[in-house]
N, C-alpha and C. Protein backbone atom coordinates (compact mmCIF):
# COMPACT_ATOMS: atom_id res chain seq x y z
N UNK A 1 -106.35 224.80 206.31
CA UNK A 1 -105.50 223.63 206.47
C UNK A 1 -105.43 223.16 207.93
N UNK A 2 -105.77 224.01 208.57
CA UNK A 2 -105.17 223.80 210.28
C UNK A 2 -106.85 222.69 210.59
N UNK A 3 -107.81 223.12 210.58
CA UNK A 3 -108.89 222.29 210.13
C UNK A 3 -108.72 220.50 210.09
N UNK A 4 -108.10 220.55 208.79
CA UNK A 4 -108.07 219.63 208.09
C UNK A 4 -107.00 218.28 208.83
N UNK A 5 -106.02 218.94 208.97
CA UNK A 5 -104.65 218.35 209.70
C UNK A 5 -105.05 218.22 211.39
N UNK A 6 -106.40 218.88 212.11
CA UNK A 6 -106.99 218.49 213.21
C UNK A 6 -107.87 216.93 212.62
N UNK A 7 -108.36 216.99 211.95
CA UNK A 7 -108.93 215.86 211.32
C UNK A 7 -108.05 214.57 210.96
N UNK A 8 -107.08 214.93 210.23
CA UNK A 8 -105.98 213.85 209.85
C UNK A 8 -105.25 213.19 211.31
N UNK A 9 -105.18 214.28 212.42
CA UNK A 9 -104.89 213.96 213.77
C UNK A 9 -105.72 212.53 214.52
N UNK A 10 -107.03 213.51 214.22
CA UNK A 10 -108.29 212.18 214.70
C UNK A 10 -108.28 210.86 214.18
N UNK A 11 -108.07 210.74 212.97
CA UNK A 11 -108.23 209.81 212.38
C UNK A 11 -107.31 208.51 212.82
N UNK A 12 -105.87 209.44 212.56
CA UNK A 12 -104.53 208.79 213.21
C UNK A 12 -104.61 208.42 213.74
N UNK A 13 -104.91 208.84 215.14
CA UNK A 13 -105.67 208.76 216.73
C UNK A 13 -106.20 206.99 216.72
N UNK A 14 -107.26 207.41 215.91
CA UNK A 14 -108.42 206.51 215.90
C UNK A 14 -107.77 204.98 215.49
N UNK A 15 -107.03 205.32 214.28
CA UNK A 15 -105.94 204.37 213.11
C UNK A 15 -105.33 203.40 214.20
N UNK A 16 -104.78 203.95 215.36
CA UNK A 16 -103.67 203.68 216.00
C UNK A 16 -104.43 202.96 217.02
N UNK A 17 -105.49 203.56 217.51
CA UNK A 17 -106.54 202.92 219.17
C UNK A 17 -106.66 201.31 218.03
N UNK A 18 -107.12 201.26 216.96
CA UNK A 18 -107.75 200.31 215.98
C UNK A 18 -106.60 199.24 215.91
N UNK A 19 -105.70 199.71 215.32
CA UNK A 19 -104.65 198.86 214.72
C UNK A 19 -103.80 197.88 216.20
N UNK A 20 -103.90 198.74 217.31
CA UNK A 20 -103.20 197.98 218.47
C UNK A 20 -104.14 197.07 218.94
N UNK A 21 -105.54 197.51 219.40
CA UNK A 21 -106.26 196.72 219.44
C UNK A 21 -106.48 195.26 219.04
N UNK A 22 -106.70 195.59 217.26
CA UNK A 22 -106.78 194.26 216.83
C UNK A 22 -105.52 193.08 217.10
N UNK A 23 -104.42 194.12 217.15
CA UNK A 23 -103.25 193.17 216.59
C UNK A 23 -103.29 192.10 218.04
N UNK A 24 -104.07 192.26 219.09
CA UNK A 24 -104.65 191.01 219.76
C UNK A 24 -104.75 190.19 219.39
N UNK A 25 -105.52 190.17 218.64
CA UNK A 25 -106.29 188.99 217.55
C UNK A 25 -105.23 188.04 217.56
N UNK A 26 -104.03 188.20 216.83
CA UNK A 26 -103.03 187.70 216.07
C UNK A 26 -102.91 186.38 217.61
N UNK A 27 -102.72 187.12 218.74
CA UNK A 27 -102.42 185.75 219.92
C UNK A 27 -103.38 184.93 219.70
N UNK A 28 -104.84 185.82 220.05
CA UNK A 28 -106.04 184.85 219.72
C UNK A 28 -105.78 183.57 218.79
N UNK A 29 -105.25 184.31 217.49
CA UNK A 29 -105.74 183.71 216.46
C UNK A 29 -103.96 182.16 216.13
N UNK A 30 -103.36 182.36 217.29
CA UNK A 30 -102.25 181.31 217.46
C UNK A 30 -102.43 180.48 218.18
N UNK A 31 -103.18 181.05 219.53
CA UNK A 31 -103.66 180.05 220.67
C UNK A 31 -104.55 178.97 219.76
N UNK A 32 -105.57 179.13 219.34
CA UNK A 32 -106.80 178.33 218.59
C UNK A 32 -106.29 177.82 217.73
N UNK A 33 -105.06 178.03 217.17
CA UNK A 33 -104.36 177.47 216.12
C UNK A 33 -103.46 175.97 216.81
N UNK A 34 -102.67 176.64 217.96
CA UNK A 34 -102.04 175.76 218.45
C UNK A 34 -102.79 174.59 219.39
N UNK A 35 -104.04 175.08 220.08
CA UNK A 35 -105.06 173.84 220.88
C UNK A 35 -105.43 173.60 219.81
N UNK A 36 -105.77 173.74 218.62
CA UNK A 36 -106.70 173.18 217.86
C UNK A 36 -105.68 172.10 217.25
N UNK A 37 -104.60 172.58 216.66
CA UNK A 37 -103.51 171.12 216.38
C UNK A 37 -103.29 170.16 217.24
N UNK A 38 -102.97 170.51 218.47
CA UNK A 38 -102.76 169.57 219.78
C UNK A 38 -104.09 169.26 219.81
N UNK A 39 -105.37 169.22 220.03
CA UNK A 39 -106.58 168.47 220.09
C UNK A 39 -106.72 167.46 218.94
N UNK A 40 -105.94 168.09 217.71
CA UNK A 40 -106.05 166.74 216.59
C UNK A 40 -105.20 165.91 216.74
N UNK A 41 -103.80 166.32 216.77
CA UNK A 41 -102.99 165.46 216.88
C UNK A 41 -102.78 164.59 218.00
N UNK A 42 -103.34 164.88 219.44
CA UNK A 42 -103.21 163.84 220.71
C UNK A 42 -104.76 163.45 221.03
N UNK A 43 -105.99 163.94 220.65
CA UNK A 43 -107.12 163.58 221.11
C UNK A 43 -107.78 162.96 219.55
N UNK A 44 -107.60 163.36 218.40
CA UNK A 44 -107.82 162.91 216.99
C UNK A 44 -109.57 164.06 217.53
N UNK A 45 -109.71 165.09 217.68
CA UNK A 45 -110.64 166.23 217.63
C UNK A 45 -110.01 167.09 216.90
N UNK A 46 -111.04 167.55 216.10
CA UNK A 46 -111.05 168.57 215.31
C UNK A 46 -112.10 169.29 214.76
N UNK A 47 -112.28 170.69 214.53
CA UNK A 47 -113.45 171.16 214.23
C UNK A 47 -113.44 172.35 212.96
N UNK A 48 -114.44 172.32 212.23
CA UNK A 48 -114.70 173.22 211.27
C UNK A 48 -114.72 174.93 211.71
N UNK A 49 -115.30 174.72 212.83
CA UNK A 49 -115.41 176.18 213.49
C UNK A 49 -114.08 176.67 214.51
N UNK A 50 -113.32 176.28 214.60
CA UNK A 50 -112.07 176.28 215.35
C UNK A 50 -111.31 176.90 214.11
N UNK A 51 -111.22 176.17 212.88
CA UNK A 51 -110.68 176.48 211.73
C UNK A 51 -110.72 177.97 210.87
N UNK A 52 -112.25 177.77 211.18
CA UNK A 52 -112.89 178.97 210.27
C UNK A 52 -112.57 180.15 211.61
N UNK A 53 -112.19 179.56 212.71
CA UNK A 53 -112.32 181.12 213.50
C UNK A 53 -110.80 181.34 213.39
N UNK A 54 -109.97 180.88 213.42
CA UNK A 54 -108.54 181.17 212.69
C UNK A 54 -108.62 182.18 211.48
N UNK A 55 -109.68 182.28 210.53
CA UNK A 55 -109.20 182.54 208.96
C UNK A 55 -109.84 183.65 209.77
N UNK A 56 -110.86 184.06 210.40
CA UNK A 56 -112.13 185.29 210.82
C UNK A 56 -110.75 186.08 211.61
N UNK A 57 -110.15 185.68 212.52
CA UNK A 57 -109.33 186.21 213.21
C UNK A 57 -108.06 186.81 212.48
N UNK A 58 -107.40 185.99 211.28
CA UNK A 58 -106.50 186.35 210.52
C UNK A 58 -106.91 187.90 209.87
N UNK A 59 -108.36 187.84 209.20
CA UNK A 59 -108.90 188.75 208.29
C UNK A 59 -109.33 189.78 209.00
N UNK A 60 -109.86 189.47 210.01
CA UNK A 60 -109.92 190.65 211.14
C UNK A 60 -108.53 191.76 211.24
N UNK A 61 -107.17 190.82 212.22
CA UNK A 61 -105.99 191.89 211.86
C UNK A 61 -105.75 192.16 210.35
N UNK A 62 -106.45 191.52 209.66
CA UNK A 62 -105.49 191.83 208.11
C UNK A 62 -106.13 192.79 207.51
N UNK A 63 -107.53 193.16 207.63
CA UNK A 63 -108.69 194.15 207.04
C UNK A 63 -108.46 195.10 207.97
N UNK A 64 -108.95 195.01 208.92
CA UNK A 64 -109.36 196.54 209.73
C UNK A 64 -107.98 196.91 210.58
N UNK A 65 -106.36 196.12 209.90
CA UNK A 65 -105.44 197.05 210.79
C UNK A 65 -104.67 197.39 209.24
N UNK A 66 -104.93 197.59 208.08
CA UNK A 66 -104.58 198.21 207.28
C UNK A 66 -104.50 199.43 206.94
N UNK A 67 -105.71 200.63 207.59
CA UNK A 67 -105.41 201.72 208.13
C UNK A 67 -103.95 201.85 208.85
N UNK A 68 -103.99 201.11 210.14
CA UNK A 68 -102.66 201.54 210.63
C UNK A 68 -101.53 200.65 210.23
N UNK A 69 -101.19 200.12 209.46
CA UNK A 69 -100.15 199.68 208.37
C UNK A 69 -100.03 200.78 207.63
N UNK A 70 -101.11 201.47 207.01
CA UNK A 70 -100.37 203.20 206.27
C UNK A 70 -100.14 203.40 206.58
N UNK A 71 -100.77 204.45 208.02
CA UNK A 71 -100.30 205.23 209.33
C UNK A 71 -98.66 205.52 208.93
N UNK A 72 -98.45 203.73 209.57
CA UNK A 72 -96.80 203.66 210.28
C UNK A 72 -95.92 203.77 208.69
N UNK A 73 -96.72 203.78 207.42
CA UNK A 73 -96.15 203.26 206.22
C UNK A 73 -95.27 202.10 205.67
N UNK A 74 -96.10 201.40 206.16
CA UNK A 74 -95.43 199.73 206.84
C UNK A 74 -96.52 199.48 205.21
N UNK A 75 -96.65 199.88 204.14
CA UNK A 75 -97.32 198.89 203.23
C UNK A 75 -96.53 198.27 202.19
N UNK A 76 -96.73 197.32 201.51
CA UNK A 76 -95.31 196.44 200.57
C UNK A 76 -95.31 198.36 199.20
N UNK A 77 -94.27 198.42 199.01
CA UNK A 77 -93.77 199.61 197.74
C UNK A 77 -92.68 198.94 197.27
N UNK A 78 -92.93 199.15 195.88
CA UNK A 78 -91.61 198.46 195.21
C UNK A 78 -90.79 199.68 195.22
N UNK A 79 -89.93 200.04 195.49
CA UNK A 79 -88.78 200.98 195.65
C UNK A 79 -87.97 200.90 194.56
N UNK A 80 -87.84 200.35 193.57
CA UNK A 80 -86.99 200.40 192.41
C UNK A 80 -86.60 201.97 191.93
N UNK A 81 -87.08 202.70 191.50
CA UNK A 81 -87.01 203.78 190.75
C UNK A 81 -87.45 204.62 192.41
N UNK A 82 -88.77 205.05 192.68
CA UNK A 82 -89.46 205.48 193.97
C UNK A 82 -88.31 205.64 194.63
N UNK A 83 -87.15 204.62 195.14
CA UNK A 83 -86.26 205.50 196.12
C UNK A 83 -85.53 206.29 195.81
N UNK A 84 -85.21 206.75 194.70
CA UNK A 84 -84.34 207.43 194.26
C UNK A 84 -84.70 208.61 193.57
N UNK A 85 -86.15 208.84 193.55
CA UNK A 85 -86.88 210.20 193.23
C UNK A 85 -85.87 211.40 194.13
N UNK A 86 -86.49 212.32 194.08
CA UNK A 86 -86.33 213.13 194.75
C UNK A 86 -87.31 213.11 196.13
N UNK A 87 -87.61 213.95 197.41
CA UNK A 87 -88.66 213.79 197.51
C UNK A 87 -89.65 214.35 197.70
N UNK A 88 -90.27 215.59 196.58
CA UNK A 88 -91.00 215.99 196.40
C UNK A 88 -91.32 215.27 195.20
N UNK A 89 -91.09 214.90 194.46
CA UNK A 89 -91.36 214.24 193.58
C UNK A 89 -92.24 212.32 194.44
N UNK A 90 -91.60 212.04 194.95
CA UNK A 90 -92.14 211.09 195.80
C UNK A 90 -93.52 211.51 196.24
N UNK A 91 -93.79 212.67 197.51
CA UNK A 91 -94.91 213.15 198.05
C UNK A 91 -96.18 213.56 196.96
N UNK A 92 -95.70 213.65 195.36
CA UNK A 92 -96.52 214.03 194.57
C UNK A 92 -97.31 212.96 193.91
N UNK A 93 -96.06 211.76 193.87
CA UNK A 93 -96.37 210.01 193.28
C UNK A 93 -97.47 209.19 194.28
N UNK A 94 -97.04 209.83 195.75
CA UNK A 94 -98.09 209.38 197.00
C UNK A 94 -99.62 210.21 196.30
N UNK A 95 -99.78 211.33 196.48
CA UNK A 95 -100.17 212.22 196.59
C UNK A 95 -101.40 211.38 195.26
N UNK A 96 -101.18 211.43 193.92
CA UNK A 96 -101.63 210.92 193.05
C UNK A 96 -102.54 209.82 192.75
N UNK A 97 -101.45 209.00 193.97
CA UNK A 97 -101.71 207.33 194.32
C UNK A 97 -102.49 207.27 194.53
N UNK A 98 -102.44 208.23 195.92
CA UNK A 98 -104.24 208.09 196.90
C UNK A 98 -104.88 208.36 195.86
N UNK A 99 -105.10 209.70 195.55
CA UNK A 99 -106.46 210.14 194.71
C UNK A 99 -106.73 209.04 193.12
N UNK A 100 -106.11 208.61 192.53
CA UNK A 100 -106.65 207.93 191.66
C UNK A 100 -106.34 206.38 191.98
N UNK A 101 -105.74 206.24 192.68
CA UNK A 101 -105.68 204.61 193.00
C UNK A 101 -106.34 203.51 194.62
N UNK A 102 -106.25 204.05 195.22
CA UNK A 102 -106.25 203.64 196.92
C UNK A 102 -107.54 204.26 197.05
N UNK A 103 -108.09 205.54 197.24
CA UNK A 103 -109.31 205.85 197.41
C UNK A 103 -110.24 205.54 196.40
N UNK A 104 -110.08 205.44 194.90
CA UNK A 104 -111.23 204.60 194.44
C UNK A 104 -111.73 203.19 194.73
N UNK A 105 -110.43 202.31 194.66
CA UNK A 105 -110.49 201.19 195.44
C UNK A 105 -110.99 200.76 196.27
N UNK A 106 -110.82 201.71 197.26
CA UNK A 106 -111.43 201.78 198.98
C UNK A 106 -113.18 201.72 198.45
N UNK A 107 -113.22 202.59 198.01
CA UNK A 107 -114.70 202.83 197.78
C UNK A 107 -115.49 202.70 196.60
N UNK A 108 -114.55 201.46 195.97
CA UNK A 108 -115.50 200.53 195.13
C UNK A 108 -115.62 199.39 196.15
N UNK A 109 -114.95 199.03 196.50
CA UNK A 109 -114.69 197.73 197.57
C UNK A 109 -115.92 197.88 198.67
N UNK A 110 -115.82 199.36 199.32
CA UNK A 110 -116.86 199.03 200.05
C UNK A 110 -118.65 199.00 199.33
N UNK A 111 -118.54 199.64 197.87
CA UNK A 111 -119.34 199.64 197.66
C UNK A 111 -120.32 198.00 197.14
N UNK A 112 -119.10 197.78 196.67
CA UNK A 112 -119.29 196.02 196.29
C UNK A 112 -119.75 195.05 197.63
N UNK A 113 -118.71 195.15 198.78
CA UNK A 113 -119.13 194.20 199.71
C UNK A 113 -120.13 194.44 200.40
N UNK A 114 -120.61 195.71 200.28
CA UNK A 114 -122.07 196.32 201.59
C UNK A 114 -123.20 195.35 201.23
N UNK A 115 -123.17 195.30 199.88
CA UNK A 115 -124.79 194.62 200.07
C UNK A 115 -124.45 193.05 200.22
N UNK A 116 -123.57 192.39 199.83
CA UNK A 116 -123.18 191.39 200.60
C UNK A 116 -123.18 190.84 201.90
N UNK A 117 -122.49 192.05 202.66
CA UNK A 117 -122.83 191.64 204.24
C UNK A 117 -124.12 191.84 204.74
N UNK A 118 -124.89 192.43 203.79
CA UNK A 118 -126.19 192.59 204.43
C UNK A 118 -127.02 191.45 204.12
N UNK A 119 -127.00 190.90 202.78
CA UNK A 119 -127.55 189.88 202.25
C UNK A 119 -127.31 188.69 203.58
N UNK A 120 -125.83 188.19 203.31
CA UNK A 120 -125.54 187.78 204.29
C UNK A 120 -126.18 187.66 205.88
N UNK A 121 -126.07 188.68 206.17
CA UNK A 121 -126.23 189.32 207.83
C UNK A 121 -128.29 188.96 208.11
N UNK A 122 -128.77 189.12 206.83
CA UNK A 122 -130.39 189.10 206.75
C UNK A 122 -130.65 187.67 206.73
N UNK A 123 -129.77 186.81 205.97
CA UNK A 123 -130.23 185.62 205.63
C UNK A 123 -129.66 184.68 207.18
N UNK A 124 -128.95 185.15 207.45
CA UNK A 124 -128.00 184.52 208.28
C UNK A 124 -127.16 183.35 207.92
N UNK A 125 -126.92 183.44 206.77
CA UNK A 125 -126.05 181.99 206.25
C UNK A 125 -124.79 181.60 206.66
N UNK A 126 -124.54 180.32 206.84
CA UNK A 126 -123.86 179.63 207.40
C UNK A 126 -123.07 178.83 206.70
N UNK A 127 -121.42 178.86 207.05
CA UNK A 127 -120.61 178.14 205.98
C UNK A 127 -120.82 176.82 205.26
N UNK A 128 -120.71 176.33 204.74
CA UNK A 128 -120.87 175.40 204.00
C UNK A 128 -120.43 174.15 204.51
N UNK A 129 -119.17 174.49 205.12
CA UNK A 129 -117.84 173.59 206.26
C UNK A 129 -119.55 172.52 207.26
N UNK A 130 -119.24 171.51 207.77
CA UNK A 130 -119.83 170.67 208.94
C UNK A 130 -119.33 171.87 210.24
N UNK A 131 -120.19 172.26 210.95
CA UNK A 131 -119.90 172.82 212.34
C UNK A 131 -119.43 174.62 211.91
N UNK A 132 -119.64 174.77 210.54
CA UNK A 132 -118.81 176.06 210.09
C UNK A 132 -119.63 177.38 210.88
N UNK A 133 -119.39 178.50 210.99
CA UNK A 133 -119.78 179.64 211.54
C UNK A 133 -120.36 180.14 210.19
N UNK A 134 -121.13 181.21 211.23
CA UNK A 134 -122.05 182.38 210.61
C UNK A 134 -120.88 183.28 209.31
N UNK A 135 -121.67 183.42 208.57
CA UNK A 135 -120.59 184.40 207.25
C UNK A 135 -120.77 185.95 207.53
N UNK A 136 -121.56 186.36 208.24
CA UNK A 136 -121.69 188.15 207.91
C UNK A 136 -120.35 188.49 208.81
N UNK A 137 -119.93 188.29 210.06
CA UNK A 137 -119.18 188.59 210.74
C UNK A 137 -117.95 189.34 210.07
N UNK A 138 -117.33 187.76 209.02
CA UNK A 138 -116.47 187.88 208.40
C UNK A 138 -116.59 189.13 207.03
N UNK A 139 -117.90 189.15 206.67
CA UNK A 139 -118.36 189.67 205.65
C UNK A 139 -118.19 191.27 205.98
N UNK A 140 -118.70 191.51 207.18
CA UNK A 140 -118.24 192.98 207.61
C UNK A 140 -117.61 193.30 208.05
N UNK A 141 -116.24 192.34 208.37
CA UNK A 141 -114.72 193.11 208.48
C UNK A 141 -114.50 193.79 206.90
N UNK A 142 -115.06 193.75 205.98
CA UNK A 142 -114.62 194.00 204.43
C UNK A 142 -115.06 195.39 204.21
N UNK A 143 -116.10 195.84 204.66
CA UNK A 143 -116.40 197.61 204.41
C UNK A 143 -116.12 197.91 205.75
N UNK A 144 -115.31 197.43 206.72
CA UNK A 144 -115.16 198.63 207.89
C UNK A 144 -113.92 198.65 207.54
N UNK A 145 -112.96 197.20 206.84
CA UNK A 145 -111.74 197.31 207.05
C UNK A 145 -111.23 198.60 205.77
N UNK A 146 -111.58 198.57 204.55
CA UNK A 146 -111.60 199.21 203.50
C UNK A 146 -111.91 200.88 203.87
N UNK A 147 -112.97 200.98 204.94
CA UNK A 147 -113.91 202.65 205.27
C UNK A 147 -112.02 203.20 206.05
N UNK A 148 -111.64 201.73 206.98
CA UNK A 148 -110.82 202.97 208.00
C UNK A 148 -109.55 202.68 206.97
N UNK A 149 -109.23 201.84 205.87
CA UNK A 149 -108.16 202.03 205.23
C UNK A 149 -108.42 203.41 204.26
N UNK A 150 -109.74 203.44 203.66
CA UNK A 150 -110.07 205.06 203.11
C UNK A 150 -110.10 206.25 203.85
N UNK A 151 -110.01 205.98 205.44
CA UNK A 151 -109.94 206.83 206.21
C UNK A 151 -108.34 207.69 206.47
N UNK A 152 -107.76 206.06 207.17
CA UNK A 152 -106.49 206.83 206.64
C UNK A 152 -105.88 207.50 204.58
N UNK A 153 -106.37 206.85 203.87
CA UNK A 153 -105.76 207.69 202.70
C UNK A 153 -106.58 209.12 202.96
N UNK A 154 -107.43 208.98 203.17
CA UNK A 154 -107.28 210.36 203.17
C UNK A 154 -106.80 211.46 204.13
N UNK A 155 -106.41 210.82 205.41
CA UNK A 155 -105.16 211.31 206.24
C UNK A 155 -104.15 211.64 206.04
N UNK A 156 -103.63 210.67 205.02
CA UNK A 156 -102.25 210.64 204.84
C UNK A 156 -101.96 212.00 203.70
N UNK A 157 -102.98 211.88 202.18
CA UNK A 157 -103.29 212.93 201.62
C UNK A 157 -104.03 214.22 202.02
N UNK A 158 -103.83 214.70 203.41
CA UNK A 158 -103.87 215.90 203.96
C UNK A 158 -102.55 216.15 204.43
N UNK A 159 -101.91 215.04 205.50
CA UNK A 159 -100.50 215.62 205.00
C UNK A 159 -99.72 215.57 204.17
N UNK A 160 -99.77 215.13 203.25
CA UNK A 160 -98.98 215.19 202.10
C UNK A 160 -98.60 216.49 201.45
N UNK A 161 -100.18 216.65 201.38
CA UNK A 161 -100.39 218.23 200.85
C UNK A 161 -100.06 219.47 201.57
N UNK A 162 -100.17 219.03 202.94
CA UNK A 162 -99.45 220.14 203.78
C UNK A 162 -97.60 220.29 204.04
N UNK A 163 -97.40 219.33 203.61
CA UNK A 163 -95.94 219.02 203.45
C UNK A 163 -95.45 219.88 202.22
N UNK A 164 -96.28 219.18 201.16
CA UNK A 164 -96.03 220.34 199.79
C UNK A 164 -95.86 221.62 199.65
N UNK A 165 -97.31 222.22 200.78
CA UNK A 165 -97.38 223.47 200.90
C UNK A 165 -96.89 224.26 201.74
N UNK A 166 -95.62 223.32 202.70
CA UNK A 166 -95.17 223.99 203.88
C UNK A 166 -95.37 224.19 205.14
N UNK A 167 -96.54 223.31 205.22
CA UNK A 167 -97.50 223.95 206.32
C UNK A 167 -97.15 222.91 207.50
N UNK A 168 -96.54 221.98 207.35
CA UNK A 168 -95.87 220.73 208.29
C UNK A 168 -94.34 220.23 208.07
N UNK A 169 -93.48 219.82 208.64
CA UNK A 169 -92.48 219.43 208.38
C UNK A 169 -92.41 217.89 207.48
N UNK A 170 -91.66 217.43 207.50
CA UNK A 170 -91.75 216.51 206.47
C UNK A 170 -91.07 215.23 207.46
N UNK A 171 -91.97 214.75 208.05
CA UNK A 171 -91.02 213.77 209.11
C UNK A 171 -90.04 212.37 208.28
N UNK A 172 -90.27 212.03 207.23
CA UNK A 172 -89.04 210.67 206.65
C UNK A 172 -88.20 211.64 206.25
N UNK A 173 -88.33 213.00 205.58
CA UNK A 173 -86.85 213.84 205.07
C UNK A 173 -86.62 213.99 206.50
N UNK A 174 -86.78 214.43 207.29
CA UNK A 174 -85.60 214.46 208.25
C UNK A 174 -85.41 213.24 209.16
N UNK A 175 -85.86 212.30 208.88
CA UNK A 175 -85.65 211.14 209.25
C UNK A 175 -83.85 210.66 208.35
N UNK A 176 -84.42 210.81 206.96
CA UNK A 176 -83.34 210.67 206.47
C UNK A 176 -82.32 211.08 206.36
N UNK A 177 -82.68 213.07 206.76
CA UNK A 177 -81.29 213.58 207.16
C UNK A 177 -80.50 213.55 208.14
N UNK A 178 -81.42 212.80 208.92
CA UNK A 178 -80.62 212.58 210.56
C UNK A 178 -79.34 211.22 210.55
N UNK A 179 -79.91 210.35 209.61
CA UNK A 179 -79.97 208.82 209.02
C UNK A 179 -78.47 208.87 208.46
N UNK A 180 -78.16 210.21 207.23
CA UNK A 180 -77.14 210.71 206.24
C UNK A 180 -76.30 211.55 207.33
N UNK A 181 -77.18 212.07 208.32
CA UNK A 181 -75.46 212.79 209.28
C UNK A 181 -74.97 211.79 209.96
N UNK A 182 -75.59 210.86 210.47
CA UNK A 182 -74.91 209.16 211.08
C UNK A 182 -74.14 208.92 210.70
């Protein structure tokens, strides 16, 4: 286990260098938003590729910082019933999730979009839009963003399991017990 939870470390590591990184983008992707309105609305300019680099920039933070959206466990959960488990019973519902839901996903997804971006990336095709950009770019945020979101599940399901088994503390239970002595 000690192994494994050095690995889940790296990944984290990695999750976290990734996820701050991109979340750049997001200015990027306001600035080009906001000259690109002010160029239409006071100069009557506007462009297809200004546009399309908005959606590339959106999908960029939105694909490859979904890893670290697990990480922090910042992902949408309906909590209806789920908050009120117990929570070992919770860590087992996670635990499950990954393995039959989130990691097949991950890796049908990347298996579906790979030959796409390659098709793509070989042909070099070009949006359809007047002035539109190249498509692979966008095309291979889709198996890197999916590889480091499969990266973290399976981070997260190393600690999970070490939580189960004792072998780590359980950082939201004592989050919450700190939360309940408040």
């Amino acid at each position: 286990m000690p192994v494994l939870l050095s690995l889940s470390r790296v990944v984290d590591a990695m999750n976290t260098h990734v996820g701050k990184a991109v979340s750049w983008l997001l200015l990027a992707d306001v600035l080009i938003s906001a000259l690109n309105a002010i160029s239409r609305k006071l100069f009557d300019l506007s462009s297809n590729a200004w546009l399309e680099a908005q959606w590339y920039l959106f999908s960029a933070v939105f694909l490859v910082a979904a890893g670290f959206t697990l990480l922090n466990n910042e992902h949408v959960k309906v909590d209806l019933v789920y908050g009120h488990l117990p929570r070992r019973v919770q860590l087992w519902i996670e635990v499950l999730g990954t393995v039959f839901f989130l990691m097949p996903f991950c890796l049908i997804t990347i298996y579906l979009a790979t030959p796409i971006f390659f098709a793509k990336f070989t042909s070099g095709e070009i949006s359809n839009n007047t002035g539109g950009l190249v498509l692979w770019p966008v095309w291979m945020l889709i198996p890197i963003g999916f590889g480091l979101l499969a990266l973290q599940g399976f981070s997260e399901l190393i600690k999970r399991i070490a939580i189960l088994r004792g072998d780590m503390p359980d950082a939201i239970a004592l989050a919450d017990a700190e939360a309940n002595a408040l």
